[in-house]
C-alpha atoms as a PDB file:
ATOM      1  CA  UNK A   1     112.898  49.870   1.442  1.00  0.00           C
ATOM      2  CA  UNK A   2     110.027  49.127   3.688  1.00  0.00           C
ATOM      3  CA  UNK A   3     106.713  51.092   3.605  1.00  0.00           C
ATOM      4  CA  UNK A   4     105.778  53.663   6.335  1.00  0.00           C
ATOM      5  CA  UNK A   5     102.526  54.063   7.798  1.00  0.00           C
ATOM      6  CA  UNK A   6     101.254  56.618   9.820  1.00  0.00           C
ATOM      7  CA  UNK A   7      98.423  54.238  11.879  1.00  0.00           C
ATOM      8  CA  UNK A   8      96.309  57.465  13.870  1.00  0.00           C
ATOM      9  CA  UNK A   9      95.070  58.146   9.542  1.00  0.00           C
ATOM     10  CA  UNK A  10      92.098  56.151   9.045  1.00  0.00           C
ATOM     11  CA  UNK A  11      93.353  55.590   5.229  1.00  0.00           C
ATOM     12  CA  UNK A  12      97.483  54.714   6.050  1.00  0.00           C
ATOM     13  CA  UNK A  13      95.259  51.655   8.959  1.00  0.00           C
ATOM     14  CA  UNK A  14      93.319  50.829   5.485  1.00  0.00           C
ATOM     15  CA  UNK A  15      96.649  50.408   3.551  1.00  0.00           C
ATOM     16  CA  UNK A  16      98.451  48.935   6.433  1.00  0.00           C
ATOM     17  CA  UNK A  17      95.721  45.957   6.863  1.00  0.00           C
ATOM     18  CA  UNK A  18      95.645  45.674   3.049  1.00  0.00           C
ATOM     19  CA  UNK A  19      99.689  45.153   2.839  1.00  0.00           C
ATOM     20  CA  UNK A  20      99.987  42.715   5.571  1.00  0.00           C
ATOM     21  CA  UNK A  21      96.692  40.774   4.576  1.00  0.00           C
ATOM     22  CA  UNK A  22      98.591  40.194   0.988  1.00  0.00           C
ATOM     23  CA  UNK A  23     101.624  39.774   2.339  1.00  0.00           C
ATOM     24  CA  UNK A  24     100.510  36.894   3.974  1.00  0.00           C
ATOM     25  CA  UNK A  25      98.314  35.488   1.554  1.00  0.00           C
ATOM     26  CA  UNK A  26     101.427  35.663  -0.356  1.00  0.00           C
ATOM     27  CA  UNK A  27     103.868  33.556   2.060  1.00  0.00           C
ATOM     28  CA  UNK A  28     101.360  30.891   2.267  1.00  0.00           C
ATOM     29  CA  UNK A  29     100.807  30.459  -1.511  1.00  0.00           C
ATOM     30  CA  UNK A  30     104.289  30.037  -1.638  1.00  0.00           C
ATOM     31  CA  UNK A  31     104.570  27.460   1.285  1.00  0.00           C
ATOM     32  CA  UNK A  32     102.288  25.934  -0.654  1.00  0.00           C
ATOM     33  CA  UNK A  33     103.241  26.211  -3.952  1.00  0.00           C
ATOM     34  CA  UNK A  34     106.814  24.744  -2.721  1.00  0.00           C
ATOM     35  CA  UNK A  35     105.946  21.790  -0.677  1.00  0.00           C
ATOM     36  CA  UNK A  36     105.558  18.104  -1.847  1.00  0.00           C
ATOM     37  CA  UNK A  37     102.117  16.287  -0.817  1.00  0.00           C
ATOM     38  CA  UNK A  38     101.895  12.614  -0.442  1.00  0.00           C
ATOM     39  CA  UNK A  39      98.864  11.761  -3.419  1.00  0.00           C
ATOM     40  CA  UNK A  40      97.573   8.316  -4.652  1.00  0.00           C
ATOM     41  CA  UNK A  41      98.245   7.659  -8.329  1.00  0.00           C
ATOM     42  CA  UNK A  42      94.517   7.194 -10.256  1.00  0.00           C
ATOM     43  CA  UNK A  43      95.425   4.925 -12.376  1.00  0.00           C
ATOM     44  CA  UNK A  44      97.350   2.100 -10.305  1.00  0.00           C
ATOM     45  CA  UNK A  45      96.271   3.808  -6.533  1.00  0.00           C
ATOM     46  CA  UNK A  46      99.591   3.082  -5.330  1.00  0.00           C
ATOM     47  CA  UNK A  47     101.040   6.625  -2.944  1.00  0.00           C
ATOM     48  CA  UNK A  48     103.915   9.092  -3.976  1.00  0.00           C
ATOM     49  CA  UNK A  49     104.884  12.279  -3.129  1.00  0.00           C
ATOM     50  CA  UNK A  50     104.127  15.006  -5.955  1.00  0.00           C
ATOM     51  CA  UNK A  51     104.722  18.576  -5.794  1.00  0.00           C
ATOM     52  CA  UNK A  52     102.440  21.274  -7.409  1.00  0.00           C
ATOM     53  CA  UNK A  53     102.813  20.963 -11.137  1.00  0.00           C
ATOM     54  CA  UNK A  54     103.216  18.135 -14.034  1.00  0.00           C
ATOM     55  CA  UNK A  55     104.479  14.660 -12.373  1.00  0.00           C
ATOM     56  CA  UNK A  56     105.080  11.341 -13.163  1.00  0.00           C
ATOM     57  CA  UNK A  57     103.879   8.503 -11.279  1.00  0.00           C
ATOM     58  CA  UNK A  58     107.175   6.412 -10.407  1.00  0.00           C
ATOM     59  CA  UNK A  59     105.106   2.975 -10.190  1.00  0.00           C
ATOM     60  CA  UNK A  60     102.819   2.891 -13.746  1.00  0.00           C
ATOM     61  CA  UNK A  61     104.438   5.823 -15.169  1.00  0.00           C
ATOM     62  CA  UNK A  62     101.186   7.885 -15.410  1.00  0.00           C
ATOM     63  CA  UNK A  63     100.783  11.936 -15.724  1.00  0.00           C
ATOM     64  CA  UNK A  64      99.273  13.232 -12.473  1.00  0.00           C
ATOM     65  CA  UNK A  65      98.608  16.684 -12.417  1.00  0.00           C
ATOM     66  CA  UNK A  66      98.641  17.785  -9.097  1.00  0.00           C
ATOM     67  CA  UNK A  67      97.088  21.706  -8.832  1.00  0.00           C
ATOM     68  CA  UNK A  68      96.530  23.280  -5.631  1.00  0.00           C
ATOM     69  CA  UNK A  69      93.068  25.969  -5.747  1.00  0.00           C
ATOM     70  CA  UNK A  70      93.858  28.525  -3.210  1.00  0.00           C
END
């Protein structure tokens, strides 16, 4: 069920902005969260692609963690 908002009340505009401001903050942390990124291993600097958690370097077999701030 979606939320309704009356937008001529000052405090429903406050809510409104507040909603859609996390609501998008929300699909990009996802976007991010569930997208591979190409990274350079640090021990033998060759490239692979590593998505946002635990992975294993498929050259050397080192533990990259790869963690996104946001």
């Amino acid at each position: 069920m979606s939320k309704r908002y009356n937008v001529l009340k000052q405090s429903d505009m406050s809510r409104f902005s507040k909603d859609l401001e996390n609501a998008i903050y929300s699909t990009i942390k996802d976007g991010i969260n569930n997208s591979t990124y190409e990274i350079e291993c640090p021990d033998c600097h060759k490239s692979f692609k590593a998505a946002v958690a635990k992975n294993i370097c498929p050259n050397c077999g080192a533990t990259v963690n790869l963690d996104v701030k946001f």
